[in-house]
Protein backbone atom coordinates (compact mmCIF):
# COMPACT_ATOMS: atom_id res chain seq x y z
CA UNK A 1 102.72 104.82 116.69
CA UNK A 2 101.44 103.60 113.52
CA UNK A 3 98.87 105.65 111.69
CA UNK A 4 96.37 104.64 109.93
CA UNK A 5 94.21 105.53 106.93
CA UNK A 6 91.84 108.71 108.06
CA UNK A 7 89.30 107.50 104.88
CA UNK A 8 85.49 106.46 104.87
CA UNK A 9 84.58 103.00 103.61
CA UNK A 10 81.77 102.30 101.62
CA UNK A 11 79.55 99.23 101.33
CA UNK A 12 76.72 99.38 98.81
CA UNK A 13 73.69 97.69 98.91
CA UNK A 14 74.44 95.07 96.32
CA UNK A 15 77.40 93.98 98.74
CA UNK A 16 76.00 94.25 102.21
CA UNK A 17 73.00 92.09 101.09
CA UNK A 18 74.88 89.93 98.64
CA UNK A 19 74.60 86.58 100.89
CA UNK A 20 77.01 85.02 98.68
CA UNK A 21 79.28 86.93 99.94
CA UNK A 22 80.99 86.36 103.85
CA UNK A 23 80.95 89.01 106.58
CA UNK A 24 85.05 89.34 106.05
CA UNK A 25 84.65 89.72 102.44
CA UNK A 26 82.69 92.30 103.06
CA UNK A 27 84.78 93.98 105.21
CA UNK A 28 87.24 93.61 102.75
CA UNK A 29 85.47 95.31 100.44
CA UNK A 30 84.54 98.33 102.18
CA UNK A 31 88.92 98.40 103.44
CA UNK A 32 89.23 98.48 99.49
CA UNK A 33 86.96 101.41 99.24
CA UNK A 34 88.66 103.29 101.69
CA UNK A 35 92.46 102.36 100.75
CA UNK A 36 91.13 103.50 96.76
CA UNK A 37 89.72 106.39 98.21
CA UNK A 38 92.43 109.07 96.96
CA UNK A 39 93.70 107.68 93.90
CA UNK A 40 90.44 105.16 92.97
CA UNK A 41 93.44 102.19 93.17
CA UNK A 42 94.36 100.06 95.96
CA UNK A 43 97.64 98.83 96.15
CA UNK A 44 97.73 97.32 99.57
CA UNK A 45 98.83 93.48 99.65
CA UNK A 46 97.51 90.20 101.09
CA UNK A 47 100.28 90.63 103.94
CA UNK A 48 98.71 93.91 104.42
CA UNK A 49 95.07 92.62 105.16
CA UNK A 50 95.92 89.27 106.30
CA UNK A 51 97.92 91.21 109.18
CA UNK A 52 95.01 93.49 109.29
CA UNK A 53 92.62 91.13 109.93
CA UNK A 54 94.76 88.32 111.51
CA UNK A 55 94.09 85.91 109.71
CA UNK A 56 96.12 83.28 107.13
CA UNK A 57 96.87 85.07 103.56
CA UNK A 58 95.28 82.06 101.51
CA UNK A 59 92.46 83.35 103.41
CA UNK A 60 92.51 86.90 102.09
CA UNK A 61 93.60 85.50 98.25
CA UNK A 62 89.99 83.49 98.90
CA UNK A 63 88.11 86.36 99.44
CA UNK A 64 89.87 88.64 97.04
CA UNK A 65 89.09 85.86 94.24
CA UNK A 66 85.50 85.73 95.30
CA UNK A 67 85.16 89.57 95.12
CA UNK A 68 86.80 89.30 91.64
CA UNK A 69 84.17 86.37 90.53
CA UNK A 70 81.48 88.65 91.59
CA UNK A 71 83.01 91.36 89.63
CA UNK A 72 82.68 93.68 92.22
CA UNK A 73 86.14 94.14 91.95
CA UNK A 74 89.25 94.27 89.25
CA UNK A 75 92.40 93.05 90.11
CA UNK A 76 95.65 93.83 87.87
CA UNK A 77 98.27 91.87 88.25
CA UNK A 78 101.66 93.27 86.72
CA UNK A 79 103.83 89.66 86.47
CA UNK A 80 107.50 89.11 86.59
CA UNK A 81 108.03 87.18 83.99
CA UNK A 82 111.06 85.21 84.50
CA UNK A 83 109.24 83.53 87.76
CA UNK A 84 105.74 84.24 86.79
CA UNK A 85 105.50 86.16 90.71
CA UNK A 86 104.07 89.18 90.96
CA UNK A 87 105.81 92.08 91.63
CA UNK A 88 102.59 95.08 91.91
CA UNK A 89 98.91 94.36 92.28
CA UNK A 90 96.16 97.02 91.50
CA UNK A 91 92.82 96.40 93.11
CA UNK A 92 89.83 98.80 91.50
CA UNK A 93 86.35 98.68 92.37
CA UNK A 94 83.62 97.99 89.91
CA UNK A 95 81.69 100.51 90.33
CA UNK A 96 82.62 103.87 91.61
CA UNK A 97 80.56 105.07 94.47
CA UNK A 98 80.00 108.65 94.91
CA UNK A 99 78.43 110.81 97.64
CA UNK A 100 76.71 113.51 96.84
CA UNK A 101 75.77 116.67 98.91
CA UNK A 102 78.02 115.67 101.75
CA UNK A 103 79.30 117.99 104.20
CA UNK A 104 80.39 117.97 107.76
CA UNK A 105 79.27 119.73 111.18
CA UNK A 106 81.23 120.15 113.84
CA UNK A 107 78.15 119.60 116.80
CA UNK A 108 80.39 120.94 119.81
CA UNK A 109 83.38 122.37 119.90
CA UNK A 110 85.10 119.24 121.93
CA UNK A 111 84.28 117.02 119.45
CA UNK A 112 85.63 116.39 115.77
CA UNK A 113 84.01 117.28 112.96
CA UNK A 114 81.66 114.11 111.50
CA UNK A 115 79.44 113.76 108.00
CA UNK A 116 76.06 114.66 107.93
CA UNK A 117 74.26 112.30 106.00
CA UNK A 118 70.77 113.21 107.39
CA UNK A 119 68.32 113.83 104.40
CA UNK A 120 71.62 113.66 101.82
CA UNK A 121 71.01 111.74 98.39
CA UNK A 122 73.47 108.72 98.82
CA UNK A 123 74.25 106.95 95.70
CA UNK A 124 76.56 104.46 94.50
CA UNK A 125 77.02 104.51 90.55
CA UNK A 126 78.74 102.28 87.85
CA UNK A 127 82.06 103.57 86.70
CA UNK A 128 81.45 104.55 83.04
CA UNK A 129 83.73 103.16 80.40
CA UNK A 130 85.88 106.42 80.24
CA UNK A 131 86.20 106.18 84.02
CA UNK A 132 87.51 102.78 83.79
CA UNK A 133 89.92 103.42 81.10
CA UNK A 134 91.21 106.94 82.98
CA UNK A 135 91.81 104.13 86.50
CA UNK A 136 93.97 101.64 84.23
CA UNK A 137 95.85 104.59 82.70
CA UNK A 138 95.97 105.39 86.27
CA UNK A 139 97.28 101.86 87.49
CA UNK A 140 99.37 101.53 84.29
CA UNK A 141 101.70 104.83 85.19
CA UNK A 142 101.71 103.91 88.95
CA UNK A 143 103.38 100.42 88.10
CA UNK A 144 105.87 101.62 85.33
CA UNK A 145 106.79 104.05 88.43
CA UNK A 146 107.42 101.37 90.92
């Protein structure tokens, strides 16, 4: 059985009422948030979501690039450069979302435990320049790994 990622997605504001933006690529999004969750880098291919979402990967490349022209996202490419393919892509968000004053409650004991948001401050701020530059020393070291 194939697991899957145990994370919470996020979806600002700016991107769930963004009506440039299609219901897919927002859902996109908020599969980026969760796949960056533990390391603030996703590294998950268009294979990946097009099989995730079943649909063609020119389609997911199109919604990745409109994400990217939106800068709501930062995609590094790390190029092999006898065929100009790439070999590792990095996708960061723009913008680092945090949750504050989250905890969980477990409301009987036969179910499992869920977040408590009720009357929580909820906000979703910019990355600051040291922040960005700690994620692409982040993304550098993971490709030189791989």
């Amino acid at each position: 059985m194939k697991e899957n990622p145990n994370y919470y997605a996020i979806i600002p504001a700016t991107i769930r009422y963004d009506k440039d933006l299609k219901p897919n690529e927002k859902l996109l999004y908020s599969e980026i948030t969760a796949l960056a969750n533990k390391t603030g880098v996703c590294f998950a291919t268009n294979n990946y979501f097009a099989q995730l979402y079943n649909v063609d990967k020119l389609t997911v490349s199109r919604w990745l690039k409109n994400l990217k022209d939106k800068k709501y996202i930062k995609i590094i490419n790390d190029y092999q450069q006898q065929h100009g393919t790439t070999l590792k892509r990095a996708i960061m968000i723009n913008g680092t979302p945090i949750i504050k004053r989250a905890r969980t409650f477990l409301p009987n004991k036969y179910t499992t435990p869920v977040p408590d948001w009720f009357n929580k401050e909820i906000t979703a701020d910019l990355a600051t320049p040291e922040e960005i530059a700690e994620l692409e020393e982040i993304i550098k070291n993971s490709l030189e790994r791989h």
